[in-house]
N, C-alpha and C. Protein backbone atom coordinates (compact mmCIF):
# COMPACT_ATOMS: atom_id res chain seq x y z
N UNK A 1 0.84 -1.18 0.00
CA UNK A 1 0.00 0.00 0.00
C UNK A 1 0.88 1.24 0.00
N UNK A 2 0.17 2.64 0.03
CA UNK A 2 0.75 3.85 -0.15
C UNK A 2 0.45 4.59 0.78
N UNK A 3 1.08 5.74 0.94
CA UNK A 3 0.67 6.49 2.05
C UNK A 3 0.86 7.72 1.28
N UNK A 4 0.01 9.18 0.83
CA UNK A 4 0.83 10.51 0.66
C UNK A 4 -0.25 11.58 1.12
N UNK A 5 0.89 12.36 1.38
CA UNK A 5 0.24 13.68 1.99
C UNK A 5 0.17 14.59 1.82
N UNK A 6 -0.94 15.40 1.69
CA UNK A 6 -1.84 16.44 1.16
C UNK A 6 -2.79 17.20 1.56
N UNK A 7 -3.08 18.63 1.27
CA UNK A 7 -4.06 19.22 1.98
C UNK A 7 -5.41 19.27 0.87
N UNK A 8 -6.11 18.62 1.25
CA UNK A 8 -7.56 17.60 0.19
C UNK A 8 -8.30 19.18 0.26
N UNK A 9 -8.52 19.29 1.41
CA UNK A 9 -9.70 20.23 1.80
C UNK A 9 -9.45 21.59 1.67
N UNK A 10 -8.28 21.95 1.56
CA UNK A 10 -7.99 23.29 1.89
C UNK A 10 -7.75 24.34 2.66
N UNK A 11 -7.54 23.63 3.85
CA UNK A 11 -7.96 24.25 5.02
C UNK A 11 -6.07 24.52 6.01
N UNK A 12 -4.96 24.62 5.04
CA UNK A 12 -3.88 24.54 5.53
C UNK A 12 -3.18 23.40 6.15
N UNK A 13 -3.68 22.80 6.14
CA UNK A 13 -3.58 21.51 7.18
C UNK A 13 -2.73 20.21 6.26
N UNK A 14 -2.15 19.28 6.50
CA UNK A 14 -1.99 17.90 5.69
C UNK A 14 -3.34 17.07 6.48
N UNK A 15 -3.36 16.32 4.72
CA UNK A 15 -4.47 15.03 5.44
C UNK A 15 -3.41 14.07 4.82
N UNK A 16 -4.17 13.05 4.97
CA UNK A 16 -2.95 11.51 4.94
C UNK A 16 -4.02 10.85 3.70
N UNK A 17 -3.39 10.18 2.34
CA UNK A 17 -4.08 9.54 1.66
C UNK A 17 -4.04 8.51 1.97
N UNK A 18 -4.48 6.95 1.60
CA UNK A 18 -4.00 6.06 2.06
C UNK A 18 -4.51 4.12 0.93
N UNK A 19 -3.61 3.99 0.17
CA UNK A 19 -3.70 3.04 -0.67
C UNK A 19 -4.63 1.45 0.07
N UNK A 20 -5.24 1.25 -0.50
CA UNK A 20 -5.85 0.06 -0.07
C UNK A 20 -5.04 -0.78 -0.48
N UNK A 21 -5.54 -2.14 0.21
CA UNK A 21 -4.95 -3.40 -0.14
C UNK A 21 -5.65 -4.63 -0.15
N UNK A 22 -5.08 -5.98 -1.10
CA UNK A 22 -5.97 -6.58 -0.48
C UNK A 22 -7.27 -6.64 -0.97
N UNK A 23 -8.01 -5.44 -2.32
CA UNK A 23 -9.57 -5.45 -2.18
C UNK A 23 -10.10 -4.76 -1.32
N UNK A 24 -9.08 -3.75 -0.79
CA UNK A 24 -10.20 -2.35 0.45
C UNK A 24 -9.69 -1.04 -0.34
N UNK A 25 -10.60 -0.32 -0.09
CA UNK A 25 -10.73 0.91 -0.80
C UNK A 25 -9.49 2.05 -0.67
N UNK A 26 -9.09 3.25 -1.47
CA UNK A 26 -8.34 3.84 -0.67
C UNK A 26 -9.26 4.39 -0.13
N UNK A 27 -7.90 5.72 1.21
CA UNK A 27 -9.03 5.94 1.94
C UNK A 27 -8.53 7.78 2.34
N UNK A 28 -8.75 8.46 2.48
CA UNK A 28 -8.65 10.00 3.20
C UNK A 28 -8.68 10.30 4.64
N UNK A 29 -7.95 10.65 5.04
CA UNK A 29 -8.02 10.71 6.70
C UNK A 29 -7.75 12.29 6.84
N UNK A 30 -8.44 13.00 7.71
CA UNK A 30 -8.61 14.93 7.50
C UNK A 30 -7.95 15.23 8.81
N UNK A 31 -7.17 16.30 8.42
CA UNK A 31 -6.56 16.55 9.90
C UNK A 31 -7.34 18.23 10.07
N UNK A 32 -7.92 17.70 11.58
CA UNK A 32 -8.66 18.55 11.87
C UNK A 32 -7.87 19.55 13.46
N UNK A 33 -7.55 20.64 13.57
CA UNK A 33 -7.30 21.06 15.00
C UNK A 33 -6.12 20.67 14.95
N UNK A 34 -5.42 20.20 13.90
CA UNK A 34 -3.56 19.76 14.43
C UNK A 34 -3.93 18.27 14.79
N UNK A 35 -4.78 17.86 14.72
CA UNK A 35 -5.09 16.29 15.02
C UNK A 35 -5.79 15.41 13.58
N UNK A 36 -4.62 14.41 13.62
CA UNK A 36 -5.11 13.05 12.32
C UNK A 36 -6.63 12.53 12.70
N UNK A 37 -7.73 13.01 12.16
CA UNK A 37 -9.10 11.75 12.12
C UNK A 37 -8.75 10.44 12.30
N UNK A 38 -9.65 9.88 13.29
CA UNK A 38 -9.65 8.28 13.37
C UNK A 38 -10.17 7.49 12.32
N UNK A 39 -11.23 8.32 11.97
CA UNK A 39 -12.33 7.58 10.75
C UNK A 39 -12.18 8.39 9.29
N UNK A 40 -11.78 7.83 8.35
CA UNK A 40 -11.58 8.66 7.22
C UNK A 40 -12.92 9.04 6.55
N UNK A 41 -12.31 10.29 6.23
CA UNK A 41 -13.67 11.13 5.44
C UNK A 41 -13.94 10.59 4.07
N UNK A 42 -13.37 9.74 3.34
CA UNK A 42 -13.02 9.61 1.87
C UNK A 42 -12.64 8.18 1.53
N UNK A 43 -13.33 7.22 0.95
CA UNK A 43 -13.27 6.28 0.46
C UNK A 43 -13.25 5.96 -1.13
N UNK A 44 -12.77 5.57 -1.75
CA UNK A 44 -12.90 4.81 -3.07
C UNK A 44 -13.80 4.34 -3.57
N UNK A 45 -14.63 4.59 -4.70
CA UNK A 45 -15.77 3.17 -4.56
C UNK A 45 -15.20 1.93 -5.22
N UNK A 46 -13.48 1.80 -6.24
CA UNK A 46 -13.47 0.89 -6.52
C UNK A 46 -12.27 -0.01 -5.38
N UNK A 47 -11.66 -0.65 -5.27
CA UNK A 47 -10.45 -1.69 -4.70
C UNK A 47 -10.00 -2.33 -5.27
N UNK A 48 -8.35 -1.63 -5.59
CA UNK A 48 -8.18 -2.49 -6.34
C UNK A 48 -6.40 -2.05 -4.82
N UNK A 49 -5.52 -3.07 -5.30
CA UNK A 49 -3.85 -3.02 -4.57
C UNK A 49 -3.70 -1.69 -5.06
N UNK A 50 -3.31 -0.65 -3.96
CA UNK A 50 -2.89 0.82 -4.51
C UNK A 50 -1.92 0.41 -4.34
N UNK A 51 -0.39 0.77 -5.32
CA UNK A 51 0.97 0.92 -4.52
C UNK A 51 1.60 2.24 -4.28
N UNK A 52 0.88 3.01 -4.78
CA UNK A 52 1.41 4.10 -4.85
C UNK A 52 0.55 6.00 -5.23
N UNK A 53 0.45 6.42 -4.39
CA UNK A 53 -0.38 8.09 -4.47
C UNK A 53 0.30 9.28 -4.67
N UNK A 54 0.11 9.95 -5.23
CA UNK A 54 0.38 10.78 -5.79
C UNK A 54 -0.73 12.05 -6.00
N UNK A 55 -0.65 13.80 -4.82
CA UNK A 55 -1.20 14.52 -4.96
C UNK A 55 -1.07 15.41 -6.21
N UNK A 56 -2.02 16.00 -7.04
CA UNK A 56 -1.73 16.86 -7.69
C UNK A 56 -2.91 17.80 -8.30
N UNK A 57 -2.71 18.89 -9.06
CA UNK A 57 -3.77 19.83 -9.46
C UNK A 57 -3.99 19.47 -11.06
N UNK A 58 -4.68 18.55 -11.38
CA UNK A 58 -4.87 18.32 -12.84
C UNK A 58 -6.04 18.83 -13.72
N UNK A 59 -6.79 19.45 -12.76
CA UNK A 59 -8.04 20.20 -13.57
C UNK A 59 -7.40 21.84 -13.35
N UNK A 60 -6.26 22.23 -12.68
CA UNK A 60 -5.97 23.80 -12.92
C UNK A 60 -7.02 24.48 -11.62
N UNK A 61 -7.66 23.77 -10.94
CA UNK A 61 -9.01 24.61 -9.77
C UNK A 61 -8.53 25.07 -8.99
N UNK A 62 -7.35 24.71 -8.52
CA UNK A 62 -6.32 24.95 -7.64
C UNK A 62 -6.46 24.19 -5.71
N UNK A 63 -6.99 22.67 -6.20
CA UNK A 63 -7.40 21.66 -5.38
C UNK A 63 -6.85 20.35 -5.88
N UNK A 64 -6.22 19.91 -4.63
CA UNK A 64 -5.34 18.68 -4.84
C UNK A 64 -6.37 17.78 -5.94
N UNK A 65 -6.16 17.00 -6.70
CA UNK A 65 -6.85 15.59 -7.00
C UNK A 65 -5.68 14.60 -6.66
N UNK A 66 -6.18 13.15 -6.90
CA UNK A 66 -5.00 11.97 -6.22
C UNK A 66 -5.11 11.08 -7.28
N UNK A 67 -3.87 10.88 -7.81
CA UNK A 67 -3.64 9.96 -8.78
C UNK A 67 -3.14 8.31 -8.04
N UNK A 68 -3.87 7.66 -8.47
CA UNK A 68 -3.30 6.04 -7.73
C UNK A 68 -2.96 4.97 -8.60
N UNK A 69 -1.43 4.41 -8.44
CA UNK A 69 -1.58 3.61 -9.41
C UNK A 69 -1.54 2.02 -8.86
N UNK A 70 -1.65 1.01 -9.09
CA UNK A 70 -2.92 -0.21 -9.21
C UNK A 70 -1.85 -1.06 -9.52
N UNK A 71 -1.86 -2.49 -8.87
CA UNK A 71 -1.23 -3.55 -8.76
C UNK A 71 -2.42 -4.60 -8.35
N UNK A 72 -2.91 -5.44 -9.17
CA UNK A 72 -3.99 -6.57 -8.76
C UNK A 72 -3.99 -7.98 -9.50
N UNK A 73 -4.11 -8.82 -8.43
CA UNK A 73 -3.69 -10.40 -9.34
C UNK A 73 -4.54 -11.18 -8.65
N UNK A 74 -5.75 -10.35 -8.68
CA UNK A 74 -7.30 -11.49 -8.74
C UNK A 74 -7.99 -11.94 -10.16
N UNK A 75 -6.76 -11.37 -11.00
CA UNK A 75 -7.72 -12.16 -12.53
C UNK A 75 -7.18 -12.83 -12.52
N UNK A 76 -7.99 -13.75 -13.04
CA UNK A 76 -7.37 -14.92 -13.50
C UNK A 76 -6.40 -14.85 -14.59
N UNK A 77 -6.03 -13.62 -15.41
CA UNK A 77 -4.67 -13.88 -16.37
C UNK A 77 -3.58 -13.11 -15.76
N UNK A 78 -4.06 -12.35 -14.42
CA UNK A 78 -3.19 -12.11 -13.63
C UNK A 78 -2.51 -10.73 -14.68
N UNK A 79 -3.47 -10.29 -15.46
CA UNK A 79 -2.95 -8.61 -15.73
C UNK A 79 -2.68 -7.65 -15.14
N UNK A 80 -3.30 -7.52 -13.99
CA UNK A 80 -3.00 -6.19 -13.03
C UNK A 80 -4.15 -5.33 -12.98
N UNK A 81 -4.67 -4.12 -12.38
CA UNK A 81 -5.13 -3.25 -12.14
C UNK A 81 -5.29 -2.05 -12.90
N UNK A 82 -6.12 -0.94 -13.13
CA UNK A 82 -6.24 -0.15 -14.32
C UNK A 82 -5.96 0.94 -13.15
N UNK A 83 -4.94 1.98 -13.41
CA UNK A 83 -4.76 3.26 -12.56
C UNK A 83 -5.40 3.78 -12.70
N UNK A 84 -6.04 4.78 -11.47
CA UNK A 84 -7.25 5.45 -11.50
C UNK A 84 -6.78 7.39 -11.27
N UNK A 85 -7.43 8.27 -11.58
CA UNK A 85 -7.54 9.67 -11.44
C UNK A 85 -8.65 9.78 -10.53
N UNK A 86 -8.64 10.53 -9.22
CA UNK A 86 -9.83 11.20 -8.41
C UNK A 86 -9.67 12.22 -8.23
N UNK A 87 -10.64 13.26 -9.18
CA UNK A 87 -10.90 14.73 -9.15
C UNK A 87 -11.63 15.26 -7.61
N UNK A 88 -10.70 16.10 -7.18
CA UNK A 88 -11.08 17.06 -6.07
C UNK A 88 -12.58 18.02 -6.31
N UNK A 89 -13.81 17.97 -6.13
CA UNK A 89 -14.56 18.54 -5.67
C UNK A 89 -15.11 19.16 -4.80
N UNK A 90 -14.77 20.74 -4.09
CA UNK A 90 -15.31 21.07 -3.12
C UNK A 90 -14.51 20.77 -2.04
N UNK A 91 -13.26 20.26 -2.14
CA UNK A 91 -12.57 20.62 -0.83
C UNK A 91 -12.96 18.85 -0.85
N UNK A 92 -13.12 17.79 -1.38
CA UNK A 92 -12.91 16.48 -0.96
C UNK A 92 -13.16 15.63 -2.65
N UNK A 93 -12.41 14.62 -2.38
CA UNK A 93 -12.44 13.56 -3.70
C UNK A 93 -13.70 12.94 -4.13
N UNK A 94 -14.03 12.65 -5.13
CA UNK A 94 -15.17 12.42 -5.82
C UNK A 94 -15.02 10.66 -5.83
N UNK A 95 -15.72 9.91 -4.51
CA UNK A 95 -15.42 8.47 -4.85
C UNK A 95 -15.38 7.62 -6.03
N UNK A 96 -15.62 7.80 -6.87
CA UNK A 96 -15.53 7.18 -8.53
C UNK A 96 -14.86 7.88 -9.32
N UNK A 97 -13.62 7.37 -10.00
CA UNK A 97 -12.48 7.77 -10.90
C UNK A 97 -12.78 8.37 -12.06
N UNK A 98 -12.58 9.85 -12.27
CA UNK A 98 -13.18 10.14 -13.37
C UNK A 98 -12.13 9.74 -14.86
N UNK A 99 -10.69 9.26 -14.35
CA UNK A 99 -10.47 8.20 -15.65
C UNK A 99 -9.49 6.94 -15.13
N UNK A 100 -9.56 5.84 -15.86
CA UNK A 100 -9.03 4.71 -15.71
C UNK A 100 -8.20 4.28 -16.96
N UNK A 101 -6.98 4.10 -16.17
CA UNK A 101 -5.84 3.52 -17.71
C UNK A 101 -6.97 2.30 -18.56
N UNK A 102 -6.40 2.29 -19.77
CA UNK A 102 -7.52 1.37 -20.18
C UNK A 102 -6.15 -0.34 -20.07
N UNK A 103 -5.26 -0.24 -19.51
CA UNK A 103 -4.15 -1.23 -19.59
C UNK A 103 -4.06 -1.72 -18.81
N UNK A 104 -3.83 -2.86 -17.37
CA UNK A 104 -3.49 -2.81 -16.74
C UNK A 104 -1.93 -2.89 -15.94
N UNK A 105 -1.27 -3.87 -15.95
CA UNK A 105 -0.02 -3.85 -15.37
C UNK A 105 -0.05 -3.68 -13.89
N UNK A 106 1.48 -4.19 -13.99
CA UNK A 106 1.87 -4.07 -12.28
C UNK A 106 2.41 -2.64 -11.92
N UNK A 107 1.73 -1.90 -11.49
CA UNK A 107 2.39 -0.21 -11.58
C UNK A 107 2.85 -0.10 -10.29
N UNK A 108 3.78 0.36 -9.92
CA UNK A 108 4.98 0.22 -8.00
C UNK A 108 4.71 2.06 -8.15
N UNK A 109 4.48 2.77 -9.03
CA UNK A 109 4.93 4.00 -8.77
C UNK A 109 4.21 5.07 -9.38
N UNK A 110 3.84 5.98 -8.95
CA UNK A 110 2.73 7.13 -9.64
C UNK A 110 3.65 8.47 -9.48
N UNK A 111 4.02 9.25 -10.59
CA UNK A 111 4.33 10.72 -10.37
C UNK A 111 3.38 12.12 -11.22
N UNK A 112 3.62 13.07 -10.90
CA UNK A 112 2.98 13.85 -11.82
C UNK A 112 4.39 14.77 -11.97
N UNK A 113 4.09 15.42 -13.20
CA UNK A 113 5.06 16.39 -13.79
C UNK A 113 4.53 16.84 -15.81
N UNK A 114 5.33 18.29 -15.84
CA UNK A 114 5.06 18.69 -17.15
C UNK A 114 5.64 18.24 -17.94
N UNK A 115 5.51 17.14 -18.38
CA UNK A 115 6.46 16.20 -19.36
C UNK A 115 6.64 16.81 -20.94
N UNK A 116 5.48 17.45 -21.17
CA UNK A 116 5.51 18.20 -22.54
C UNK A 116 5.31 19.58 -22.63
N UNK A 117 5.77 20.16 -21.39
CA UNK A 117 5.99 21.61 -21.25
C UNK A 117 4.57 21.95 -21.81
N UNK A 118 3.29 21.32 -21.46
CA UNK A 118 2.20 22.92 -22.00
C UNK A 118 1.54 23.36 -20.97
N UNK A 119 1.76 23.39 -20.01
CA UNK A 119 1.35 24.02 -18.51
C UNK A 119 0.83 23.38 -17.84
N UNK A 120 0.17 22.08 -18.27
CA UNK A 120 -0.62 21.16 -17.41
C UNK A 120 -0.11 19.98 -16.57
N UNK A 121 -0.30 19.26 -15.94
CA UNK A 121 0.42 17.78 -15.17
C UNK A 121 -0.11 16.31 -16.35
N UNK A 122 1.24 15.83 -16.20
CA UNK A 122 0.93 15.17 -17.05
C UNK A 122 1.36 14.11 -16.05
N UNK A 123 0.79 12.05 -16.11
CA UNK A 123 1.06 11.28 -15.34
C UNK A 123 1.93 10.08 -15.51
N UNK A 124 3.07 10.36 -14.73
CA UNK A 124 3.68 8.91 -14.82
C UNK A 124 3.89 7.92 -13.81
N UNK A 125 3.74 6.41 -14.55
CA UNK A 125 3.02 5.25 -13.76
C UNK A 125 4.87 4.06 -14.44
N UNK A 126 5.45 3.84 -13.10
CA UNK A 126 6.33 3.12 -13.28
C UNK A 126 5.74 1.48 -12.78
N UNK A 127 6.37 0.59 -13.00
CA UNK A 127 5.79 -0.76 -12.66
C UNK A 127 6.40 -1.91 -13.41
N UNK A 128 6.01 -2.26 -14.48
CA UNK A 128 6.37 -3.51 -15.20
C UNK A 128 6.86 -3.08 -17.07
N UNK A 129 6.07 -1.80 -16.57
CA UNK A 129 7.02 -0.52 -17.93
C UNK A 129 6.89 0.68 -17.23
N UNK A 130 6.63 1.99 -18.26
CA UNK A 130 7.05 2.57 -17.73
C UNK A 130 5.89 3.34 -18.77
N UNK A 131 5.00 4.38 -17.96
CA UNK A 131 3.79 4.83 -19.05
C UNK A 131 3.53 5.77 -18.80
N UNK A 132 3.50 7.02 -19.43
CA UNK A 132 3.78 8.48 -19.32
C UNK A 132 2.32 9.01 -20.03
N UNK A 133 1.42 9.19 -19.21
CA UNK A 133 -0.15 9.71 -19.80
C UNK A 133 -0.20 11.49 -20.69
N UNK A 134 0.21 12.13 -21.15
CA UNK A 134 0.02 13.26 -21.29
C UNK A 134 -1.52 13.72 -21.48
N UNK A 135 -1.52 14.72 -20.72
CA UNK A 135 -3.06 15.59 -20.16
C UNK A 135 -2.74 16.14 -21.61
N UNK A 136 -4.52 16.52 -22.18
CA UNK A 136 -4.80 17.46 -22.93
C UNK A 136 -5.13 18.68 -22.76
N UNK A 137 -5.59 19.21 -21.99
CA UNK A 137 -5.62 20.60 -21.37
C UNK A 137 -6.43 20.66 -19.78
N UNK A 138 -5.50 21.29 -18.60
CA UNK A 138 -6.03 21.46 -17.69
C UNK A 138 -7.70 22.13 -17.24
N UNK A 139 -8.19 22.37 -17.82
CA UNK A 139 -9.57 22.92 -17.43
C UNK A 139 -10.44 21.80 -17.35
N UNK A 140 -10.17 20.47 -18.86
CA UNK A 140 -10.91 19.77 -18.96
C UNK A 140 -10.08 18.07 -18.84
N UNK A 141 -9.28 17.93 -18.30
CA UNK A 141 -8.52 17.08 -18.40
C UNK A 141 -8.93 15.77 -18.93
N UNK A 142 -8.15 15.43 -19.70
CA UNK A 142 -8.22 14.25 -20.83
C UNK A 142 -6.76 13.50 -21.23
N UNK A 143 -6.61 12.50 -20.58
CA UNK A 143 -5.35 11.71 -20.98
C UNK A 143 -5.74 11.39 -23.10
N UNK A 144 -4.12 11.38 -23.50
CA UNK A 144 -4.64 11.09 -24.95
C UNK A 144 -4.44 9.25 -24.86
N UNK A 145 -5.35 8.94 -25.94
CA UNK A 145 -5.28 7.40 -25.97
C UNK A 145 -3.79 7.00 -26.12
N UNK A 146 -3.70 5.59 -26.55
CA UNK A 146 -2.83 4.80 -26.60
C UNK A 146 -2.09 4.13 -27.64
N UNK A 147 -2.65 5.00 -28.86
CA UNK A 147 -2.32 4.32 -30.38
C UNK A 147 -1.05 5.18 -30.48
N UNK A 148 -0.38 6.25 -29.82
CA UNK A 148 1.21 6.59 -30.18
C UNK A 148 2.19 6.87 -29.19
N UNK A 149 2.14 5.30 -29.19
CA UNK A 149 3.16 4.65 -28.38
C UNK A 149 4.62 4.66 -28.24
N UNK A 150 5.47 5.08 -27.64
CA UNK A 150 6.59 5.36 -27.77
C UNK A 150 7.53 4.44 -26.94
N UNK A 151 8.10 3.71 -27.37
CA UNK A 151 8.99 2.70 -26.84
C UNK A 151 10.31 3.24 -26.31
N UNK A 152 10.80 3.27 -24.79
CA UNK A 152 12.22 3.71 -24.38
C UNK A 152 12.89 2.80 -23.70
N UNK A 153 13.85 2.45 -23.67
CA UNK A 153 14.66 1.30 -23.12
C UNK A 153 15.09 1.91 -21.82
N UNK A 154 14.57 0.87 -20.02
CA UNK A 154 15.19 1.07 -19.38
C UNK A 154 16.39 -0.32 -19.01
N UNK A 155 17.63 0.62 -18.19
CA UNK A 155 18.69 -0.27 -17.93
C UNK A 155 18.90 -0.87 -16.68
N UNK A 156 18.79 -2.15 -16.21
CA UNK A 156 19.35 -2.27 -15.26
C UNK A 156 20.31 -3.41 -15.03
N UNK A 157 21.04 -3.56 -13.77
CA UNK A 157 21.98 -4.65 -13.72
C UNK A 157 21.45 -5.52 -12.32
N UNK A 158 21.93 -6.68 -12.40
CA UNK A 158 21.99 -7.30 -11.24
C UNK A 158 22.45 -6.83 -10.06
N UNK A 159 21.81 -7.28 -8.84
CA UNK A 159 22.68 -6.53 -7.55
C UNK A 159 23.58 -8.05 -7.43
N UNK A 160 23.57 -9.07 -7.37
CA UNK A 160 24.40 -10.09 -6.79
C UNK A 160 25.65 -10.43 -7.93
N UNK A 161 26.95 -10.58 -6.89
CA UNK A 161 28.03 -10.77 -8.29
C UNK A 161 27.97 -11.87 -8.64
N UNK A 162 27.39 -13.26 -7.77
CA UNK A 162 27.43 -14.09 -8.40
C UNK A 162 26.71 -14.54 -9.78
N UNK A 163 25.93 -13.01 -10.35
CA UNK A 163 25.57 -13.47 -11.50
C UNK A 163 26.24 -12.58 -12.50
N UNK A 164 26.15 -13.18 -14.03
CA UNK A 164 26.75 -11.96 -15.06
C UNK A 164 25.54 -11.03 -15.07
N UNK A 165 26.47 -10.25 -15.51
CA UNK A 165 26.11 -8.58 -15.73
C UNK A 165 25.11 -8.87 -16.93
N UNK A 166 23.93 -8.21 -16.66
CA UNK A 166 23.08 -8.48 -17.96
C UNK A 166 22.32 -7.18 -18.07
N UNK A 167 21.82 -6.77 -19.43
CA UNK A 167 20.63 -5.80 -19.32
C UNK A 167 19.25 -6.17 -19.49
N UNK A 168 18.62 -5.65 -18.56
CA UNK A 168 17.02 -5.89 -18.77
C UNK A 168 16.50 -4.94 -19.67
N UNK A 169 15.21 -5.20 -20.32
CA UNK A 169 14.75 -4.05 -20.86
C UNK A 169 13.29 -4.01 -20.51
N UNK A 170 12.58 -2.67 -20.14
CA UNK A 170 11.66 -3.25 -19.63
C UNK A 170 10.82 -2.25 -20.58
N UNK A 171 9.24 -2.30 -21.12
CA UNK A 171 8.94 -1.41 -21.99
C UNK A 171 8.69 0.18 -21.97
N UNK A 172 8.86 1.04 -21.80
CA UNK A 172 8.02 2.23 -21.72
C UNK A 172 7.54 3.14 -23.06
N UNK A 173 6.35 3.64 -22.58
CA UNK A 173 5.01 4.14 -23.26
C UNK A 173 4.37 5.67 -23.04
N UNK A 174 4.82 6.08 -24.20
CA UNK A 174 4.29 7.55 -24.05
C UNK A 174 3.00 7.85 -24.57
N UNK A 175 1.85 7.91 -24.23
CA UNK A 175 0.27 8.09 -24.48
C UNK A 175 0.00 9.63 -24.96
């Protein structure tokens, strides 16, 4: 699971996000008075393995939304989980994802950043590749599909010497 922290509501404060596991929802916990809530204000309606959260402003409103990305091996072909977007409304998250990767995979890692310099957050989801969503414009946010795909080679080596030095390659995908 994940843990990140953010002020949801607006109110100066950090609240705590918090990745489900397992098939439980994520979840929002509000810090009220300098004190963490026992009972979270904010649930998920879907469950899937969060591994990883990530706050950010992707509609431009100037209110966190939470990007989560998804690790799940209750299918039976054992594809993984579809990463989800939850738009900030009103000072709290909107329990149903207003978008879902249409891919799944094993994703370990969620960031946001301007990957194509046009002012907006664009999302990247590390895991079993490596998949870089670019936003179409912040007011109305829209990841572009998946038909121009961009293939980048990552490198890595073994940590143990008792094996040879090899390179992995693992895929990554620019949307």
């Amino acid at each position: 699971s994940s843990v990140a922290w953010g002020d949801v509501d607006g109110d100066g404060d950090l609240d705590l996000a918090v990745g489900g596991r397992f098939g439980f929802s994520n979840l929002v916990y509000l810090t009220e008075n300098g004190m963490l809530q026992a009972s979270a204000a904010w649930s998920s309606a879907d469950s899937y393995e969060t591994t990883s959260l990530a706050w950010g402003d992707i509609d431009g409103d100037g209110d966190l939304d939470l990007a989560a990305a998804n690790w799940e091996q209750r299918s039976d072909d054992n594809a993984g989980g579809p990463n989800r977007l939850y738009l900030n409304e009103d000072g709290m998250l909107q329990a149903t994802a207003v978008w879902s990767s249409v891919d799944g995979g094993y994703a370990d890692s969620v960031a946001w950043g301007d990957v194509d310099g046009d002012g907006d957050l664009d999302l990247a989801v590390g895991g079993s590749s490596l998949k870089i969503y670019a936003n179409g414009r912040p007011s109305h946010p829209r990841f572009a599909g998946q038909s121009e795909a961009v293939s980048i080679a990552l490198n890595s080596s073994p940590i143990s010497s008792d094996l040879q030095t090899a390179t992995a390659l693992a895929p990554a995908n620019f949307y």
